[in-house]
Protein backbone atom coordinates (compact mmCIF):
# COMPACT_ATOMS: atom_id res chain seq x y z
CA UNK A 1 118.75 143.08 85.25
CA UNK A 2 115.85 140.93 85.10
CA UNK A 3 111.93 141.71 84.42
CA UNK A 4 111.46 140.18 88.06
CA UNK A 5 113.78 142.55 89.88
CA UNK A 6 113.48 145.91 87.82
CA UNK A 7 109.44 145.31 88.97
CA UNK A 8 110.36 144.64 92.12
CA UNK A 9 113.01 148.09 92.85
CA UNK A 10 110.12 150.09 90.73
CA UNK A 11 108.09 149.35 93.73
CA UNK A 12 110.61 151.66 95.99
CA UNK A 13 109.64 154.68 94.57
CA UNK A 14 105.63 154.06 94.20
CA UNK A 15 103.21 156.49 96.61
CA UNK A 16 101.87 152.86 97.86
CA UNK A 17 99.20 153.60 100.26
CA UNK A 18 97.81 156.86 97.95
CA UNK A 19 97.47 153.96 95.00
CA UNK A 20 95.70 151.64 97.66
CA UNK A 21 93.39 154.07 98.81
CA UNK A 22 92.19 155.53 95.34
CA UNK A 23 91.55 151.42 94.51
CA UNK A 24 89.90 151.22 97.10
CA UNK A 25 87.80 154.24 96.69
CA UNK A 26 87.24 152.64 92.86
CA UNK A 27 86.88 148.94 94.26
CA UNK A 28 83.81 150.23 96.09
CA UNK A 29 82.11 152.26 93.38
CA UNK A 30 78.15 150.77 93.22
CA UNK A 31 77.86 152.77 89.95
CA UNK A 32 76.90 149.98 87.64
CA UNK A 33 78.68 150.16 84.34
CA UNK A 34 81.54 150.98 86.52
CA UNK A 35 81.56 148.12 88.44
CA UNK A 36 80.49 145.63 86.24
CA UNK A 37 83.52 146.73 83.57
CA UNK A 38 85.40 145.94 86.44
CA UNK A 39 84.50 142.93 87.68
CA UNK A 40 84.05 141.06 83.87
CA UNK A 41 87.72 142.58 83.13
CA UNK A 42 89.28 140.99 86.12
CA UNK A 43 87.19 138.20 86.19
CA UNK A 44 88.32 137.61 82.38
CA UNK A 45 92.24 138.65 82.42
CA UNK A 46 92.51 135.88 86.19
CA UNK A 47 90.27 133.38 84.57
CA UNK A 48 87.81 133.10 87.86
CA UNK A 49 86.38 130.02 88.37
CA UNK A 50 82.45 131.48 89.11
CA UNK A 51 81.14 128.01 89.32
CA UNK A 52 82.45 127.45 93.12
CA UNK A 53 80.96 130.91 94.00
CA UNK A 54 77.29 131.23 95.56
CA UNK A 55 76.33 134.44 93.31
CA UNK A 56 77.48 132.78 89.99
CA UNK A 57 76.69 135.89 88.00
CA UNK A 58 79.43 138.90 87.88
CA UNK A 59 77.19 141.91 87.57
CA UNK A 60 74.87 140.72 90.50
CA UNK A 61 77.56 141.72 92.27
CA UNK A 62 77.01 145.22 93.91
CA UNK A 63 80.50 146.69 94.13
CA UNK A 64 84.02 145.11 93.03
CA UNK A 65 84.50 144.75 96.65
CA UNK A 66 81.83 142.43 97.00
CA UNK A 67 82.54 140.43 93.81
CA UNK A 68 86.32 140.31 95.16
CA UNK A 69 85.18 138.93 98.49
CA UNK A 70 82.37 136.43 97.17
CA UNK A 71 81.48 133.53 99.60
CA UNK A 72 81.62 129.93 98.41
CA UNK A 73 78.81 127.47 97.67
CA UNK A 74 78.42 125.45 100.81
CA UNK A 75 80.46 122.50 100.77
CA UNK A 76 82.72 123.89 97.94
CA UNK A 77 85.61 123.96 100.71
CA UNK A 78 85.21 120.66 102.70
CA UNK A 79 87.29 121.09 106.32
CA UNK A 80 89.58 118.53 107.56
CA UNK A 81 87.31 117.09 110.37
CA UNK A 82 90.65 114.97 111.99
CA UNK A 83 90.95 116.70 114.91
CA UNK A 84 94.92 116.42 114.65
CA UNK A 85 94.94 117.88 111.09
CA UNK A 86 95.75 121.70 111.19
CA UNK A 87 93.04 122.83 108.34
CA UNK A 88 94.69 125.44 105.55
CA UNK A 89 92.71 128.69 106.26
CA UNK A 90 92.88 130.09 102.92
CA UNK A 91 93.34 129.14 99.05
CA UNK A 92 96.35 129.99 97.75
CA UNK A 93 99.91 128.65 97.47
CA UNK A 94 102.62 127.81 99.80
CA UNK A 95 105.47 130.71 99.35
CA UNK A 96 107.60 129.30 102.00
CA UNK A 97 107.51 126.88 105.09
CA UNK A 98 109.29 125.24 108.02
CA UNK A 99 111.42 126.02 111.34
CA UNK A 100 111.55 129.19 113.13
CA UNK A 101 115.44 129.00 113.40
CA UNK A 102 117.33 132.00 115.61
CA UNK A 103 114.23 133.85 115.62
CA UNK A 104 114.52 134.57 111.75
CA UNK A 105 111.62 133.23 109.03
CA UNK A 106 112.67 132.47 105.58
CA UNK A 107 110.87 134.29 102.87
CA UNK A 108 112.61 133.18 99.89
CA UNK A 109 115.70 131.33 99.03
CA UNK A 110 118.68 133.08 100.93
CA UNK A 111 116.10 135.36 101.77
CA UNK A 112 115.24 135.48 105.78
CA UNK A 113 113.23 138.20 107.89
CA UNK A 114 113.53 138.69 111.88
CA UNK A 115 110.36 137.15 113.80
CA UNK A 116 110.63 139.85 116.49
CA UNK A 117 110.36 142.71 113.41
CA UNK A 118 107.18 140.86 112.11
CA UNK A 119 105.55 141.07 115.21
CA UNK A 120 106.04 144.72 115.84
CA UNK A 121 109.88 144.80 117.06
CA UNK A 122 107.60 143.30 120.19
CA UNK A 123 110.04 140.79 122.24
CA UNK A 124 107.88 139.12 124.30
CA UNK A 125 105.45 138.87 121.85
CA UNK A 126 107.53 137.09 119.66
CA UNK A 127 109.45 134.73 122.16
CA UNK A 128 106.79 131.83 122.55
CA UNK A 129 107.43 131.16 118.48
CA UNK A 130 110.78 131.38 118.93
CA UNK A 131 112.10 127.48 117.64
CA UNK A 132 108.50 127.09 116.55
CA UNK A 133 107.27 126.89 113.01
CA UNK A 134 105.73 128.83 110.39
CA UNK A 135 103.98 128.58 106.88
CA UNK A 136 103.24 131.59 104.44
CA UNK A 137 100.23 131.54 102.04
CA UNK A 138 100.03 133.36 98.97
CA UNK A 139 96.79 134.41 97.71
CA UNK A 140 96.73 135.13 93.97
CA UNK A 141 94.01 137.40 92.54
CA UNK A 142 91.95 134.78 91.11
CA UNK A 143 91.97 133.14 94.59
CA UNK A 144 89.17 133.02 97.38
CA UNK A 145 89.55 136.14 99.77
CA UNK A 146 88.16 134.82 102.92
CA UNK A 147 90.71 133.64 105.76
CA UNK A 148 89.16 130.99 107.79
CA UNK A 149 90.30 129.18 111.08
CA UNK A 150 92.80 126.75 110.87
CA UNK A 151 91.95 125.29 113.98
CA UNK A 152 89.15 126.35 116.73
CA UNK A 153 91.12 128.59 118.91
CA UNK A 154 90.17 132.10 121.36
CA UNK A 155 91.30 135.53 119.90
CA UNK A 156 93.89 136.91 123.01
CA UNK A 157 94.93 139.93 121.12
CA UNK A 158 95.40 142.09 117.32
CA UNK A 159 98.06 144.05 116.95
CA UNK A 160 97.93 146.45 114.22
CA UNK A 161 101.56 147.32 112.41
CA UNK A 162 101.76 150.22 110.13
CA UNK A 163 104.34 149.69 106.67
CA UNK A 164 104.68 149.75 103.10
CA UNK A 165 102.69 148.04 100.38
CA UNK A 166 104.80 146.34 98.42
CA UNK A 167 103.41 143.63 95.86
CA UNK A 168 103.47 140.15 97.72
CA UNK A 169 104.20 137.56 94.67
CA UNK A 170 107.34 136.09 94.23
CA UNK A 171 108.86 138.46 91.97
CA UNK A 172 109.11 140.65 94.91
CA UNK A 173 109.29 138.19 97.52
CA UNK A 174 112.48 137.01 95.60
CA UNK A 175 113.95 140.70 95.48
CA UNK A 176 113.13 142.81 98.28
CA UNK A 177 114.45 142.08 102.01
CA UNK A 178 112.46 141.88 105.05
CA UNK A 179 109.15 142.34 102.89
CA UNK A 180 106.47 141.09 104.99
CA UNK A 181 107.88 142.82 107.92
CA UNK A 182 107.51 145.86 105.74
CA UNK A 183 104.32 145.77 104.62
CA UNK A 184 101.24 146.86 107.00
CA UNK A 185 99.64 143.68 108.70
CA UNK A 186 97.44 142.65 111.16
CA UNK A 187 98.93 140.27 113.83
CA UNK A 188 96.00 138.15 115.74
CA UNK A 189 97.30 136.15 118.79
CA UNK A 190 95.20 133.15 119.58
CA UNK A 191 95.07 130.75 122.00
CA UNK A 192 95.12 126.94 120.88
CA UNK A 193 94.95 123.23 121.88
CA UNK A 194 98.36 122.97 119.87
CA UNK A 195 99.54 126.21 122.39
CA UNK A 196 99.95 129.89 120.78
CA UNK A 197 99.18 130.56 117.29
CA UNK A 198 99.45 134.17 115.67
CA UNK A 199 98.11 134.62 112.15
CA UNK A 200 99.74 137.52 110.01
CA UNK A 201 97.34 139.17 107.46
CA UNK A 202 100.19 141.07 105.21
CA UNK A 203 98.88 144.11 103.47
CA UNK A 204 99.83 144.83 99.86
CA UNK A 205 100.14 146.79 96.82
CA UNK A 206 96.57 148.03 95.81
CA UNK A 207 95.36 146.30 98.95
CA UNK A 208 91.75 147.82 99.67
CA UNK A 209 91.72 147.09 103.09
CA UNK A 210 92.11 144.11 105.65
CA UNK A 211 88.92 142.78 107.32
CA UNK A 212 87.79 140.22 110.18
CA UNK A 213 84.54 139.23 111.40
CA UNK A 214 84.88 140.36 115.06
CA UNK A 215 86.14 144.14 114.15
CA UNK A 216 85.05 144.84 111.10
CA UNK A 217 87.39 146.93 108.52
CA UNK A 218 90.89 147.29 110.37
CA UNK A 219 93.20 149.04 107.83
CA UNK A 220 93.17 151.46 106.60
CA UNK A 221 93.10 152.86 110.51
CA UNK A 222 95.32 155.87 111.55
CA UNK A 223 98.78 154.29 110.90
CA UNK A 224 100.34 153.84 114.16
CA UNK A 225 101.49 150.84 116.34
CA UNK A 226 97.65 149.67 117.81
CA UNK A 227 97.36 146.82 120.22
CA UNK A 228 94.21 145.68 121.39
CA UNK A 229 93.16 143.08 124.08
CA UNK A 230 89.93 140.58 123.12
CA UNK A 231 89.82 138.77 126.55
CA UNK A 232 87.07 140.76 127.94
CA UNK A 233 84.78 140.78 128.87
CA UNK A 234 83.53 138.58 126.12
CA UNK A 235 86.23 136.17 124.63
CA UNK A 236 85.64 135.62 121.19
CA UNK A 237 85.93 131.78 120.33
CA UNK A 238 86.13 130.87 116.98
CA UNK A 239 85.59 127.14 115.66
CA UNK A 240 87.94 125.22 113.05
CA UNK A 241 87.14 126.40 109.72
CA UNK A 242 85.13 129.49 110.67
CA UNK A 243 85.75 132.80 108.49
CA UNK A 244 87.98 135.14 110.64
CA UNK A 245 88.75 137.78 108.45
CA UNK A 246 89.11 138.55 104.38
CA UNK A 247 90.97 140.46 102.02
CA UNK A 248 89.86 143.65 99.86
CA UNK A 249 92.45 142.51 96.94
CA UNK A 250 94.94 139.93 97.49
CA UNK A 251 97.93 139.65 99.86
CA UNK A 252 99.38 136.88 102.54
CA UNK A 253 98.95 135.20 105.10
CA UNK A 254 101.30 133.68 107.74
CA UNK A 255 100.90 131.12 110.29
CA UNK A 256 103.03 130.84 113.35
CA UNK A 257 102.83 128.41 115.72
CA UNK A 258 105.78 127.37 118.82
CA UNK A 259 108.22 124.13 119.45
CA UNK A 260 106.59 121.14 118.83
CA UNK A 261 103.14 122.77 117.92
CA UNK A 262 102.61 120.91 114.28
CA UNK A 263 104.38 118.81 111.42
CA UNK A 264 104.15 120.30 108.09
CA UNK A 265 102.72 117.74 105.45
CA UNK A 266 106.08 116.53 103.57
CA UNK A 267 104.57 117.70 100.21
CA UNK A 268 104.60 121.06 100.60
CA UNK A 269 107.16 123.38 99.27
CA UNK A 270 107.25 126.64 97.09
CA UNK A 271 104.59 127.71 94.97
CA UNK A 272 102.26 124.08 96.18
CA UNK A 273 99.06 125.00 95.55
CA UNK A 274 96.67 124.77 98.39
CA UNK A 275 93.15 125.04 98.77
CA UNK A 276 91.43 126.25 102.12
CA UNK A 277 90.05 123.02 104.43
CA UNK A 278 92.41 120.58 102.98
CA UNK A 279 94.64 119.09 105.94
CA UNK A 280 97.96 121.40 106.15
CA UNK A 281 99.71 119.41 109.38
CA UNK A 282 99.29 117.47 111.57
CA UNK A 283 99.37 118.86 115.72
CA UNK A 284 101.42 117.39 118.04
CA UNK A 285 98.78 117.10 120.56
C-alpha cells in the first residue's frame, strides 16, 4: 500500500471535527509568543509569499486566524474586466473540471460523486446543473484564503450540510469516494447573467471554520441540514470580484454552473495552478 492511500484510510478513524475545533480554539489564541511561533512556523515550513500581503510583517498579525486570512495589497489580484470572462474566485489549483454528465461530478480519475448528494440529497436543488458544468479549486495552505465573486451575481439561498472532515488534497481526493459530498460545506445559490450558479465551500481536516461576508462565521453551527432564504427583504448583490466568504485553514471550492452556462479555458486540467481574477471561462451569454 502506498504513503498516499495508508494517509488517506488513517483519516477514517480520526475524531475530525474534535481536531478542528481544538485548532481552531489554538488558531485564535491572541497570546503573543503563541501566536507568533505559529504563524513564523507555518509561514516558514509553506514558504508564504508575504510580499503580496498588505500587513507584510508575521507577528503584526493578532491571532493565526488573522495571519491565515490576510488581505492582499490592492491590485495584487487584477480581475478579468471582459465581461464574458468568468473571473477564478480564489488562488489555488484546478483538482478537476468539465461536464456535469448523469448528474455525477468527477473528483479524480475513475473517481465520480452524485450532484444531488453534494447539494444535500436536495433534487430540485440540484436539477438546474444537471448537464451543466463544474470546476473544483484546491486551496493549498500557502494559498490566499479569501473566496471572491466569480462573476456579479444575487445570493438566492445557503444551504448548510453537516459531514466529515477529511483532508481535501489529492492524496485523499485520489483514495476516498464521494469526499466532497462527505465533508461539511456550505452551498450558496446565486442568481447570474450566465443563469444559476452554486458555489460549494468544502470543509476540511483542521478546518477552523467557514466564513462569508453577509453572515459572518457559518460552521461550526449546530450540525444539522440548515437552509436559509437571502431574497428578503434585502437581496444581497454582490459585484464580480468582490470577497464573498474565506477560509479559517484551507479546503475547496466548487463551482457549478447549468447547460450552456460557460466554456472552460482549454488549458486547464489537474493540479493547473490558478490565481484568483485571472479569466477561468468564458460565458455563453
Amino acid at each position: 500500500m502506498n504513503k498516499a492511500k495508508l494517509f488517506a484510510l488513517s483519516q477514517y478513524l480520526l475524531p475530525h471535527h474534535l481536531l478542528s475545533r481544538l485548532t481552531g480554539h489554538l488558531a485564535a489564541c491572541q497570546i503573543g509568543w503563541v501566536k507568533n511561533l505559529l504563524i513564523t512556523r507555518f509561514a516558514k515550513h509553506f514558504q508564504v509569499d508575504m510580499s503580496e500581503a498588505q500587513e507584510e510583517q508575521l507577528t503584526a498579525y493578532a491571532s493565526f486566524n488573522d495571519f491565515f486570512t490576510r488581505p492582499l495589497k490592492p491590485g495584487a489580484r487584477p480581475i478579468t474586466p471582459d465581461p464574458k470572462q468568468l473571473a477564478c474566485p480564489a488562488d489555488g489549483a484546478i483538482s478537476e473540471l468539465g461536464s456535469l454528465e448523469h448528474g455525477r461530478v468527477l473528483q479524480a480519475k475513475g473517481i465520480h460523486y452524485s450532484l444531488t448528494r453534494l447539494l444535500g440529497d436536495d433534487a430540485d436543488k440540484a436539477a438546474p446543473f444537471m448537464g451543466g458544468s463544474f470546476a473544483t479549486i484546491y486551496l493549498s495552505p500557502r494559498d490566499y484564503h479569501r473566496v471572491h465573486m466569480p462573476l456579479g451575481a444575487t445570493l438566492k439561498e445557503t444551504l448548510y450540510v453537516p459531514g466529515r472532515l477529511f483532508s481535501v488534497n489529492q492524496a485523499t481526493a485520489d483514495n476516498v469516494p464521494g469526499l466532497f459530498a462527505r465533508n461539511e460545506r456550505l452551498v450558496c445559490f446565486f442568481d447570474t447573467q450566465a443563469g444559476p450558479m452554486a458555489m460549494v465551500l468544502v470543509g476540511a481536516m483542521i478546518v477552523a471554520g467557514i466564513e462569508t461576508v453577509w453572515d459572518g462565521q457559518v460552521t461550526p453551527p449546530v450540525r444539522q441540514v440548515t437552509l436559509k432564504d437571502f431574497t428578503d427583504p434585502q437581496p444581497v448583490v454582490l459585484e464580480k470580484g468582490e470577497e464573498m466568504g474565506r477560509f479559517k485553514l484551507g479546503s475547496t471550492v466548487i463551482l457549478l454552473f447549468g447547460p450552456d452556462a460557460v466554456k472552460w479555458r482549454d488549458d486547464l486540467e489537474n493540479l493547473t495552478p490558478v490565481k484568483l481574477g485571472e479569466p477561468l471561462a468564458e460565458l455563453n451569454l
